[in-house]
Protein backbone atom coordinates (compact mmCIF):
# COMPACT_ATOMS: atom_id res chain seq x y z
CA UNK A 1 0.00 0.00 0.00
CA UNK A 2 1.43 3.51 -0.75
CA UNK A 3 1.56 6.46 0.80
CA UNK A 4 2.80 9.45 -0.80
CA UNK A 5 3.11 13.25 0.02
CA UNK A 6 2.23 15.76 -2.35
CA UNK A 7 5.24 16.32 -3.90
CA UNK A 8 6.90 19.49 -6.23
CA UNK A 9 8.88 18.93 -9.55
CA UNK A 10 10.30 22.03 -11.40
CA UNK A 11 11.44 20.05 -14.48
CA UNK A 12 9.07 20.88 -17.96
CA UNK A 13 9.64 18.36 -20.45
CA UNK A 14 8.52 19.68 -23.75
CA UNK A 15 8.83 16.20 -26.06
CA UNK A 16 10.58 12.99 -25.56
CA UNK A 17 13.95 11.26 -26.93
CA UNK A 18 13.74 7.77 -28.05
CA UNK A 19 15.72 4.99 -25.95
CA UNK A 20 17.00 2.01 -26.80
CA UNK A 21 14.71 -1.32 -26.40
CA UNK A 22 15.33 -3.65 -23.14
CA UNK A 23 17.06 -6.58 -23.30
CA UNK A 24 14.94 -9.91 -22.79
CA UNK A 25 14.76 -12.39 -20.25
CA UNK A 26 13.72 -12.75 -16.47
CA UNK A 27 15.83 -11.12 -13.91
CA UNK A 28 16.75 -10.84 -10.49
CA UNK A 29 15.40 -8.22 -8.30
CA UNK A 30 18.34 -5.62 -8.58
CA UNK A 31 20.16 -6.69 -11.09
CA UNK A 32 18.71 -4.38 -13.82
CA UNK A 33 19.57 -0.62 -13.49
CA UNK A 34 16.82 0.82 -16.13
CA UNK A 35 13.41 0.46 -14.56
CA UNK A 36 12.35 2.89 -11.77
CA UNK A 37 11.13 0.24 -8.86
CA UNK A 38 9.76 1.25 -5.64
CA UNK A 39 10.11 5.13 -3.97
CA UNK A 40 11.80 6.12 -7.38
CA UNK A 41 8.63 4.72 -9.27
CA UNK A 42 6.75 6.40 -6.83
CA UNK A 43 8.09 9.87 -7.31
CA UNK A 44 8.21 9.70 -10.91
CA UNK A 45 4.51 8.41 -11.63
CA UNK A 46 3.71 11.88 -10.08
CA UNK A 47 6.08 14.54 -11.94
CA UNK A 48 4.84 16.33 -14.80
CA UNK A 49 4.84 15.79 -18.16
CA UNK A 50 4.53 18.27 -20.74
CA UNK A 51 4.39 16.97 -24.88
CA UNK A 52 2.78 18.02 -28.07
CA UNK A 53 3.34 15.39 -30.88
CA UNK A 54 0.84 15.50 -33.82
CA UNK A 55 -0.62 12.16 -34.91
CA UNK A 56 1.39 9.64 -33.13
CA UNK A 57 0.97 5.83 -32.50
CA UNK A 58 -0.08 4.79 -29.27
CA UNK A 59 2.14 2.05 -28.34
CA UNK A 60 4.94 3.96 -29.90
CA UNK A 61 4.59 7.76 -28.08
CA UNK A 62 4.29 4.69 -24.76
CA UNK A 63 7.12 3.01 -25.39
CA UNK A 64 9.26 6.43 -25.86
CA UNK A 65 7.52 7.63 -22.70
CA UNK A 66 8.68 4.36 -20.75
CA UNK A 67 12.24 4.88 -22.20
CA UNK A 68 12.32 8.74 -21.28
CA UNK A 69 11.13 8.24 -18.11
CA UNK A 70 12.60 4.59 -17.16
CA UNK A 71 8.98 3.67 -16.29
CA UNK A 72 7.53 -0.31 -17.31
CA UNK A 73 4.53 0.45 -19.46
CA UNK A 74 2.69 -3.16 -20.78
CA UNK A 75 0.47 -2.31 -23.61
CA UNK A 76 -2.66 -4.95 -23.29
CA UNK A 77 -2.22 -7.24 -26.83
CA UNK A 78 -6.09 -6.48 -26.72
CA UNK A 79 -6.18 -2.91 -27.67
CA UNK A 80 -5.47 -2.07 -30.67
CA UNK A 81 -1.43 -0.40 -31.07
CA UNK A 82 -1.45 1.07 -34.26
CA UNK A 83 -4.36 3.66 -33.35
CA UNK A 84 -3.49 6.92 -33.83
CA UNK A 85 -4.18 9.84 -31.61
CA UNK A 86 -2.90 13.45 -31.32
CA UNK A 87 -0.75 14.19 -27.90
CA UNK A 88 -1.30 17.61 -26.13
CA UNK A 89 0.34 17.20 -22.48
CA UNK A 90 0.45 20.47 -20.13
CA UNK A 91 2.23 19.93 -16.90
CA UNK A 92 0.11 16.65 -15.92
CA UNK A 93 1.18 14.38 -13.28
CA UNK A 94 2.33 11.46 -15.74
CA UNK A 95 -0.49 9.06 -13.71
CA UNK A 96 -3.02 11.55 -15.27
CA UNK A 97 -1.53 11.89 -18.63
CA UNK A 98 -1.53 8.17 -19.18
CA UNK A 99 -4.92 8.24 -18.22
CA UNK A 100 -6.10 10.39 -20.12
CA UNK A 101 -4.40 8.34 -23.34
CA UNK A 102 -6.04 5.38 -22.20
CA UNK A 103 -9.38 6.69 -22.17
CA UNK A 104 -8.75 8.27 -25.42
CA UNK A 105 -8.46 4.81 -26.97
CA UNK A 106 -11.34 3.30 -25.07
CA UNK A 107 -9.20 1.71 -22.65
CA UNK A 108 -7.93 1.96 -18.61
CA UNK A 109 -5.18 1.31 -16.66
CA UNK A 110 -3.70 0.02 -13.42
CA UNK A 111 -0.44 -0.05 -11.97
CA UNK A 112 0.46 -2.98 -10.84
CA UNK A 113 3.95 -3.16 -8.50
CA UNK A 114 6.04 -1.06 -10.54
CA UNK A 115 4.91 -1.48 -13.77
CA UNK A 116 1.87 0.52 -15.73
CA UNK A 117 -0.76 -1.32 -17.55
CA UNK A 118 -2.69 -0.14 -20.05
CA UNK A 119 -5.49 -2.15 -21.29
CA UNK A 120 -9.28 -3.41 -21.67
CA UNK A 121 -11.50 -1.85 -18.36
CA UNK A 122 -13.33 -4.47 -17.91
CA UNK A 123 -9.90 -6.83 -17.26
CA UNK A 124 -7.74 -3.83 -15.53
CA UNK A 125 -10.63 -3.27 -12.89
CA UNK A 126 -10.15 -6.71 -11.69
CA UNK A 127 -6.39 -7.40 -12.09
CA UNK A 128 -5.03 -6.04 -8.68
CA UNK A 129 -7.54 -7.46 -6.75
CA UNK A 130 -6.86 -11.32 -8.08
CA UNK A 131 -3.63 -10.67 -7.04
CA UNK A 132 -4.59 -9.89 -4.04
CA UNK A 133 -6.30 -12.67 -3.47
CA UNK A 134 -3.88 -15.17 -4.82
CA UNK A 135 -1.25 -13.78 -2.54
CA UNK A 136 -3.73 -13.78 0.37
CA UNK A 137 -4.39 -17.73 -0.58
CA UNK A 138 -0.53 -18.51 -0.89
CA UNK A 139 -0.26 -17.43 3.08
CA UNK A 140 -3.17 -19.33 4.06
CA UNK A 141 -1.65 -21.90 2.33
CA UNK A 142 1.26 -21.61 4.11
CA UNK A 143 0.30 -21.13 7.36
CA UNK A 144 -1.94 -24.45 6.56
CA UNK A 145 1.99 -26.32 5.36
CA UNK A 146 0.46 -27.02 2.32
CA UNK A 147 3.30 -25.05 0.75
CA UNK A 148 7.16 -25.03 1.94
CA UNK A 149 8.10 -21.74 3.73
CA UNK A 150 11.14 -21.58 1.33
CA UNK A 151 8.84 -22.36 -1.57
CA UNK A 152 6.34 -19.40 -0.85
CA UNK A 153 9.51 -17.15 -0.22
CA UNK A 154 10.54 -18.17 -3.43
CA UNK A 155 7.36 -16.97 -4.88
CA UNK A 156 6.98 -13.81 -3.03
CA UNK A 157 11.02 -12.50 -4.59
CA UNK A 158 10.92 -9.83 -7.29
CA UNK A 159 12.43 -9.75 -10.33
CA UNK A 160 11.87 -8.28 -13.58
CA UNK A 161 10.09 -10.12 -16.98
CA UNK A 162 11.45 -8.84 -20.29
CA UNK A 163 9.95 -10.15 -23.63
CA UNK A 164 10.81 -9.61 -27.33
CA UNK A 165 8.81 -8.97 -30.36
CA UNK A 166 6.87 -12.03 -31.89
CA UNK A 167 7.58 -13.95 -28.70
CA UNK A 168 4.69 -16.45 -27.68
CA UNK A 169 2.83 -16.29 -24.03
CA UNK A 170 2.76 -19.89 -24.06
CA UNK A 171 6.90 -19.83 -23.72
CA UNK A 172 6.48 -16.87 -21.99
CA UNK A 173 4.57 -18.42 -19.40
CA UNK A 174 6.12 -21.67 -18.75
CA UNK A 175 9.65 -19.09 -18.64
CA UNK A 176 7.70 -17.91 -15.07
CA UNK A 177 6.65 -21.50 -14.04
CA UNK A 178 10.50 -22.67 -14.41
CA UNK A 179 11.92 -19.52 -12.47
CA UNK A 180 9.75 -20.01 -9.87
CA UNK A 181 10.02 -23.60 -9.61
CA UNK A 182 5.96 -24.62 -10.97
CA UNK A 183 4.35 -26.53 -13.72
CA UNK A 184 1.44 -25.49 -15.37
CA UNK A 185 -0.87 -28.19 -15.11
CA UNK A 186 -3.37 -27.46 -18.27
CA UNK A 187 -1.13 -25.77 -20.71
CA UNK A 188 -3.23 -26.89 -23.59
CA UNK A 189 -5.32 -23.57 -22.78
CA UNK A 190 -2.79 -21.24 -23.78
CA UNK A 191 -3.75 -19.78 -27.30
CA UNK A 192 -0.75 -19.60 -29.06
CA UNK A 193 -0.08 -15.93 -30.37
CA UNK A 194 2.73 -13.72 -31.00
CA UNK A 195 3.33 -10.63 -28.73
CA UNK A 196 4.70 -7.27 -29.04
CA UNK A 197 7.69 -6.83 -26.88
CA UNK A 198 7.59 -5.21 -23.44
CA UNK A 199 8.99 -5.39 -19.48
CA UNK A 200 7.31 -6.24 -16.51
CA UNK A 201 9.37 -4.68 -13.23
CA UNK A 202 9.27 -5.87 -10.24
CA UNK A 203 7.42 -8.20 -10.01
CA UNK A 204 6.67 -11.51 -7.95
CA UNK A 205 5.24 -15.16 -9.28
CA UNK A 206 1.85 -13.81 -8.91
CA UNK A 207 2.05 -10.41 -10.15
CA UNK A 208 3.93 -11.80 -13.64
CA UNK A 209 1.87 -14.65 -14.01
CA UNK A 210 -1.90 -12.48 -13.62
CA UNK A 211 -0.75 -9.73 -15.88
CA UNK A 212 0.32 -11.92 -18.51
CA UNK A 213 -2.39 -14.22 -18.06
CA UNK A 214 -5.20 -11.24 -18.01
CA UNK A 215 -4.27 -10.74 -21.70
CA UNK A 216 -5.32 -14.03 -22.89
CA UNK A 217 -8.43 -14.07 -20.85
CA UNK A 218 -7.28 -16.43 -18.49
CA UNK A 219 -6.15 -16.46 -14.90
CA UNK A 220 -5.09 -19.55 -12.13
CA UNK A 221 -5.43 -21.51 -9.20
CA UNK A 222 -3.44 -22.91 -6.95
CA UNK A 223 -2.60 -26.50 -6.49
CA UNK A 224 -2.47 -27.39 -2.56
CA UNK A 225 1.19 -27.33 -1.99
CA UNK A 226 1.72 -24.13 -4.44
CA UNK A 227 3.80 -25.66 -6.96
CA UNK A 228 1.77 -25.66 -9.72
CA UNK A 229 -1.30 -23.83 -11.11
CA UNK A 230 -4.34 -24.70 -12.94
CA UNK A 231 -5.40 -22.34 -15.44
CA UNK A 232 -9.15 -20.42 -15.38
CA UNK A 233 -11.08 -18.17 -17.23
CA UNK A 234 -10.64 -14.71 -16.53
CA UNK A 235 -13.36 -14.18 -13.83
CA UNK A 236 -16.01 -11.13 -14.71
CA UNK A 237 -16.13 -9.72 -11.34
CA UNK A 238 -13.59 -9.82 -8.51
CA UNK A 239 -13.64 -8.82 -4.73
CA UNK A 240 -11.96 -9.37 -1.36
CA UNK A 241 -13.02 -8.76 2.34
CA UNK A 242 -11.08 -6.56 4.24
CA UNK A 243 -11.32 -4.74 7.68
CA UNK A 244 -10.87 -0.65 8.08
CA UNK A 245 -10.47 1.01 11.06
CA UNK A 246 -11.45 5.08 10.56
CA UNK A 247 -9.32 7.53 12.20
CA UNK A 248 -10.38 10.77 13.18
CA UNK A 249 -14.39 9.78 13.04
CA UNK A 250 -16.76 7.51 14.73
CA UNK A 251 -18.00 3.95 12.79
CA UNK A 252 -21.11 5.34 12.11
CA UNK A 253 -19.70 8.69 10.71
CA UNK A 254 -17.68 6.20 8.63
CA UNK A 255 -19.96 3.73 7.71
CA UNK A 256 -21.84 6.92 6.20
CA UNK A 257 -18.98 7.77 4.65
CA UNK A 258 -18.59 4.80 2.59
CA UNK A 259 -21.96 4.04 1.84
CA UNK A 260 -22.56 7.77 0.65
CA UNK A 261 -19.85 6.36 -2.32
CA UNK A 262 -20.58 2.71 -2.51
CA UNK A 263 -24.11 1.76 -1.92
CA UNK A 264 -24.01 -0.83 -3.86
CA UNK A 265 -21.30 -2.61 -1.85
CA UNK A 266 -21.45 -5.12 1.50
CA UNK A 267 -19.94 -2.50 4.34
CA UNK A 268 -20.95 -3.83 7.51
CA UNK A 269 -19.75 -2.10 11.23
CA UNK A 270 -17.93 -4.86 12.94
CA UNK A 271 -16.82 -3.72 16.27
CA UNK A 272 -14.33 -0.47 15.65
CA UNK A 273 -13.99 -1.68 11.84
CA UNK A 274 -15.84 -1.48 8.45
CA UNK A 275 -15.78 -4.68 7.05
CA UNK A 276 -16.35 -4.74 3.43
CA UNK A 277 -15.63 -6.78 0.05
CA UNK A 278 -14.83 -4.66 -3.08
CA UNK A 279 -11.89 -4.05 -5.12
CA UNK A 280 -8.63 -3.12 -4.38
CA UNK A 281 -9.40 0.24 -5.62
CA UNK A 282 -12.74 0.34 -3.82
CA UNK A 283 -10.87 -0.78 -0.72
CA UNK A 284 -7.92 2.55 -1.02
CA UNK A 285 -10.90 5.39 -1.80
CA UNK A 286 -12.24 3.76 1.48
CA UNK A 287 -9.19 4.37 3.29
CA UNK A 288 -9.21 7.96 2.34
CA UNK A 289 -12.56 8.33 3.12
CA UNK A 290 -11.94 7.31 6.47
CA UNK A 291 -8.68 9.38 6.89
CA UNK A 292 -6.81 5.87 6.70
CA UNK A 293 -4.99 6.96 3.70
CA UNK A 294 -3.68 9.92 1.92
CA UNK A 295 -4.77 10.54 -1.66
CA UNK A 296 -2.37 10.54 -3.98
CA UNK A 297 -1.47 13.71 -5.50
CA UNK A 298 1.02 16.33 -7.09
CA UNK A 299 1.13 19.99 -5.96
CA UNK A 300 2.62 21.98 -8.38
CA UNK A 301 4.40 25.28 -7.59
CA UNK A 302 5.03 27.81 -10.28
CA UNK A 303 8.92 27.69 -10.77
CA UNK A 304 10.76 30.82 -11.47
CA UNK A 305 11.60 31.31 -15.57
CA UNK A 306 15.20 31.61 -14.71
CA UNK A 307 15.54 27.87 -13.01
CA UNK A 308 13.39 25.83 -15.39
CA UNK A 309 15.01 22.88 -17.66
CA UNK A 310 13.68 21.88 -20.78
CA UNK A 311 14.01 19.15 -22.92
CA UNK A 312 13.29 19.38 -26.40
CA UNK A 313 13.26 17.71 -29.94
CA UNK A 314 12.13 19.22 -32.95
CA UNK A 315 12.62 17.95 -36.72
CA UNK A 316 12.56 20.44 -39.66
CA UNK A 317 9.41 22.40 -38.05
CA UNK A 318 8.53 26.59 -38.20
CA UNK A 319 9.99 28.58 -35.84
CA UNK A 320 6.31 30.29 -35.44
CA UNK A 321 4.96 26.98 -34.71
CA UNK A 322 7.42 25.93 -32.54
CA UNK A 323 7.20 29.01 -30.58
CA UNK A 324 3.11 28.55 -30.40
CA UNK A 325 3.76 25.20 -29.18
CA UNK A 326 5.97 26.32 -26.18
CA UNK A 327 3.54 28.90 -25.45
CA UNK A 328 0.43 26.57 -25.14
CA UNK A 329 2.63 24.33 -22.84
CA UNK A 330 3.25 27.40 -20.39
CA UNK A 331 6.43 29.25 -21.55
CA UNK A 332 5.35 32.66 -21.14
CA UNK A 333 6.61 34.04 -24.74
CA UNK A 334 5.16 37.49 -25.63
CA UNK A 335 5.48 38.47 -29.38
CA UNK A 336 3.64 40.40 -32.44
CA UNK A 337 3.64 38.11 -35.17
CA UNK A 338 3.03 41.09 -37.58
CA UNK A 339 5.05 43.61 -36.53
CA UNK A 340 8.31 41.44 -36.27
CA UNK A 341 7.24 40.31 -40.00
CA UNK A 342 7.18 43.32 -41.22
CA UNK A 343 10.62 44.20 -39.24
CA UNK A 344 11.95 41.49 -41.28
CA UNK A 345 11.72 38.13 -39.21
CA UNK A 346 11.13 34.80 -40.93
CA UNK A 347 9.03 33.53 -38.81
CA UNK A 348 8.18 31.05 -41.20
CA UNK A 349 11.86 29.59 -41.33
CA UNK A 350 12.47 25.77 -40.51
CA UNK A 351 14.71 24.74 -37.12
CA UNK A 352 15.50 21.33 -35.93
CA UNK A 353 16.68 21.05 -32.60
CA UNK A 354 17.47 18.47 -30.08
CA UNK A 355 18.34 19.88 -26.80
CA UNK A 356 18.08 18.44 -23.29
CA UNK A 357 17.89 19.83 -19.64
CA UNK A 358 18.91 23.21 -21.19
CA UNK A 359 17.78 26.68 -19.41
CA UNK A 360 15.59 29.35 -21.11
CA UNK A 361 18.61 31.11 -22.65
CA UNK A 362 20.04 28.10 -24.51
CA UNK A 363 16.64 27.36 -25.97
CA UNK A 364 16.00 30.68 -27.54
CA UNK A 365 19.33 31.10 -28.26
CA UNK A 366 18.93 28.09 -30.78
CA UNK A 367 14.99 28.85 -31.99
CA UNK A 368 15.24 32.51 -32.74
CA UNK A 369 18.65 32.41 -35.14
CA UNK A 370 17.01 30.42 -37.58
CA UNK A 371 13.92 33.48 -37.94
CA UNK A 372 16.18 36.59 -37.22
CA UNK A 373 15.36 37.02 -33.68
CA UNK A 374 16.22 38.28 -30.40
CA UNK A 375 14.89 37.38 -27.30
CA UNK A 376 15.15 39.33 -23.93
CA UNK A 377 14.12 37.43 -20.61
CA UNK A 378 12.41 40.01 -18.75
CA UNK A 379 11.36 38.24 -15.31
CA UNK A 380 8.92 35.41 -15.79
CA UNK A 381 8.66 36.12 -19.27
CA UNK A 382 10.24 35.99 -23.18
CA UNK A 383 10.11 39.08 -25.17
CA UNK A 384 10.98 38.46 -29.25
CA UNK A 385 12.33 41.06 -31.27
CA UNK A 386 13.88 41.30 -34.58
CA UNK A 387 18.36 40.97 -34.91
CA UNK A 388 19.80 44.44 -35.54
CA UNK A 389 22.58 42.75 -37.32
C-alpha cells in the first residue's frame, strides 16, 4: 500500500527522446539498473509531463515515454497499437496523462507493482484485486503447510520479466513457471499468439503470471502445496473482504462515509472496523474516506523562468509553430507576429533542434537564429524582437 506526500517537480519536459529497447529475459530483483522500482517509481509516476506530438501511434509515443522516463509500461495485446491519436500534455502528473491516453483509446489502466498497464477496463478493474487474493491464498496456504516456507519465499522474490517482439505467451509463461520452480498443469489452454515486446518490473510469481495471463483471458489456481497452477477463465467480477479502522471519526460517521460512495457494496460495522468486500481500488478510496490513507497527489508550484530545464526535440518544423507550441505548454513568450514580420523576421523559417535539460537562454538562443530574432528574458517572461545585425 502507498503512501505518498504531495510532492513538487520544477522540471518541464517539452517532447521525448527515443531509448533504446530492453534486453529480454527474467531477472533478479536488482540486477537491472533501467526500470524505476519502488520510492523512485513512486516519485516519478507523479512529476509532470509536458508533450505536443501530432498524430502519433499509441504504443509507440508509450514506449518512448517508458524509455524517457525509465517507467515499465505493458500495452494490453487487446487494444489495438497502431491507433493513432494526437498528444497535447500540459504539466500533468504522468499518472493523469496516461490516463487520459487510455481513455482516449477506449481503454484503462492500473499499476500494478512497478509497472503501468494499459489495457481493456473491464480486465484492468479486476487485475489487482486477483492478485490480491492469490497472494492472500498462498499465506493461508502456508500457514496451513500445504506449501514449503522456502517455496512461498521463493514466490513472493521480485524480479523483472522482459519479452521480445513475436515472442509467444505460451513460452512466456512456462519461462515464469520454471523460475519459480511450478508446472502449469493445463497448458493446452494457452492460445498460441505472437506478442509485441515489453517489461514487466518488479514483479513476484503472482504479479507476472496475472498480468500476462489477463491478456489471454485467463487467470489460475493454486494447487495445494503451491507448486503448480491450474489455469481459469478470466473471472467477470472480482472482490476481497477486508477490515478498516477510521481515524479521526466515529464507525457510524464512517460507515456513512462509505456508503454515501458505494451503496451498492457489502460495508458492515464490525466492532471499531468497516468490514467490506470490493476491489482493491474500492478498498484505497475507502481508506481515504476514512482518513486511513492519503490521496495521492502532485502539488505543483510555479517555478521561477530563470531555473526551469527543458528538454526538447524538434525535426525540420517553423519557428512560429514551434514558438506557439511552447507557449500553449506554459512558456510565457510574448510576441507580435506582424510587426516582427514586417521588421523582417522569418518567422516562417524551418529549425531542428534536439536539446536536453537546457535553461531558457540556450533554448531561444537556438529557436530565434534560424527566424532573425532576439529574445530578452524580462522576469517570468520571453520578449521576441527582430536581430539588428
Amino acid at each position: 500500500m502507498r503512501r505518498l506526500p504531495p510532492l513538487r517537480f520544477p522540471r518541464l519536459r517539452v517532447s521525448f527522446l527515443l531509448a533504446g529497447i530492453l534486453a529480454a529475459g527474467i531477472h533478479s530483483h536488482g540486477l537491472a539498473d533501467d526500470l524505476l522500482t519502488e520510492a523512485r517509481f513512486n516519485l516519478a509516476i507523479l512529476e509532470p509531463i509536458s508533450a505536443t506530438v501530432p498524430r502519433t501511434e499509441v504504443r509507440t509515443f508509450l514506449q518512448r515515454i517508458s524509455a524517457e522516463r525509465n517507467i515499465a509500461i505493458v500495452f494490453d495485446c487487446r487494444v489495438d497499437p497502431h491507433q493513432l491519436r494526437d498528444i497535447a500534455w500540459v504539466e500533468l502528473g504522468l499518472i493523469s496523462a496516461i490516463d487520459e491516453l487510455a481513455d482516449d483509446i477506449d481503454a484503462s489502466t492500473s499499476i500494478v507493482g512497478d509497472t503501468f498497464l494499459i489495457g481493456p477496463r473491464d480486465s484492468l478493474q479486476n487485475l489487482r484485486t486477483l492478485v490480491a487474493l492469490r497472494l492472500e491464498e498462498l499465506e493461508e496456504l502456508e500457514e496451513l503447510a500445504g506449501v514449503d516456507t522456502r517455496h512461498a519465499a521463493r514466490l513472493r522474490r521480485r524480479a523483472e520479466l522482459t519479452w521480445q517482439d513475436l515472442d509467444r505467451p505460451g513460452d512466456l509463461l512456462h519461462s515464469i513457471a520454471a523460475a519459480y520452480g511450478m508446472r502449469i498443469e493445463n497448458p493446452e489452454q494457452i492460445p498460441h499468439d505472437l506478442w509485441a515486446g515489453a517489461t514487466i518490473a518488479n514483479a513476484n510469481a503472482v504479479e507476472q503470471l496475472s498480468i500476462v495471463l489477463m491478456q489471454l483471458d485467463l487467470a489460475f489456481a493454486w494447487s495445494d502445496d503451491g507448486t503448480s497452477i491450474t489455469l481459469v477463465p478470466y473471472p467477470a467480477e472480482a472482490a476481497i473482504e477486508r477490515q478498516h479502522q477510521p481515524r479521526g471519526m466515529t464507525i457510524a460517521e464512517a460507515e456513512a462515509a462509505a456508503r454515501g460512495e458505494f451503496p451498492e457494496l457489502p460495508i458492515e460495522a464490525v466492532g471499531r472496523a468497516l468490514s467490506v468486500t470490493a476491489r482493491i481500488e474500492e478498498h484505497e478510496r475507502i481508506e481515504e474516506l476514512l482518513g486511513i490513507r492519503q490521496p495521492r497527489e502532485i502539488t505543483t508550484q510555479e517555478v521561477p523562468l530563470a531555473r526551469r530545464t527543458f528538454t526538447l526535440t524538434v525535426i525540420n518544423q517553423p519557428v512560429e509553430g514551434v514558438i506557439q507550441a511552447l507557449i500553449d505548454q506554459g512558456v510565457p513568450i510574448e510576441f507580435d507576429a506582424e510587426q516582427l514580420t514586417n521588421a523582417g523576421a522569418d518567422l516562417a523559417a524551418r529549425v531542428s533542434l534536439q536539446l536536453r535539460d537546457v535553461r531558457i537562454e540556450a533554448l531561444m538562443e537556438e529557436l530565434c537564429a534560424p527566424a532573425g530574432l532576439q529574445y530578452e528574458v524580462d522576469g517570468e517572461r520571453v520578449l521576441l524582437r527582430v536581430s539588428c545585425e
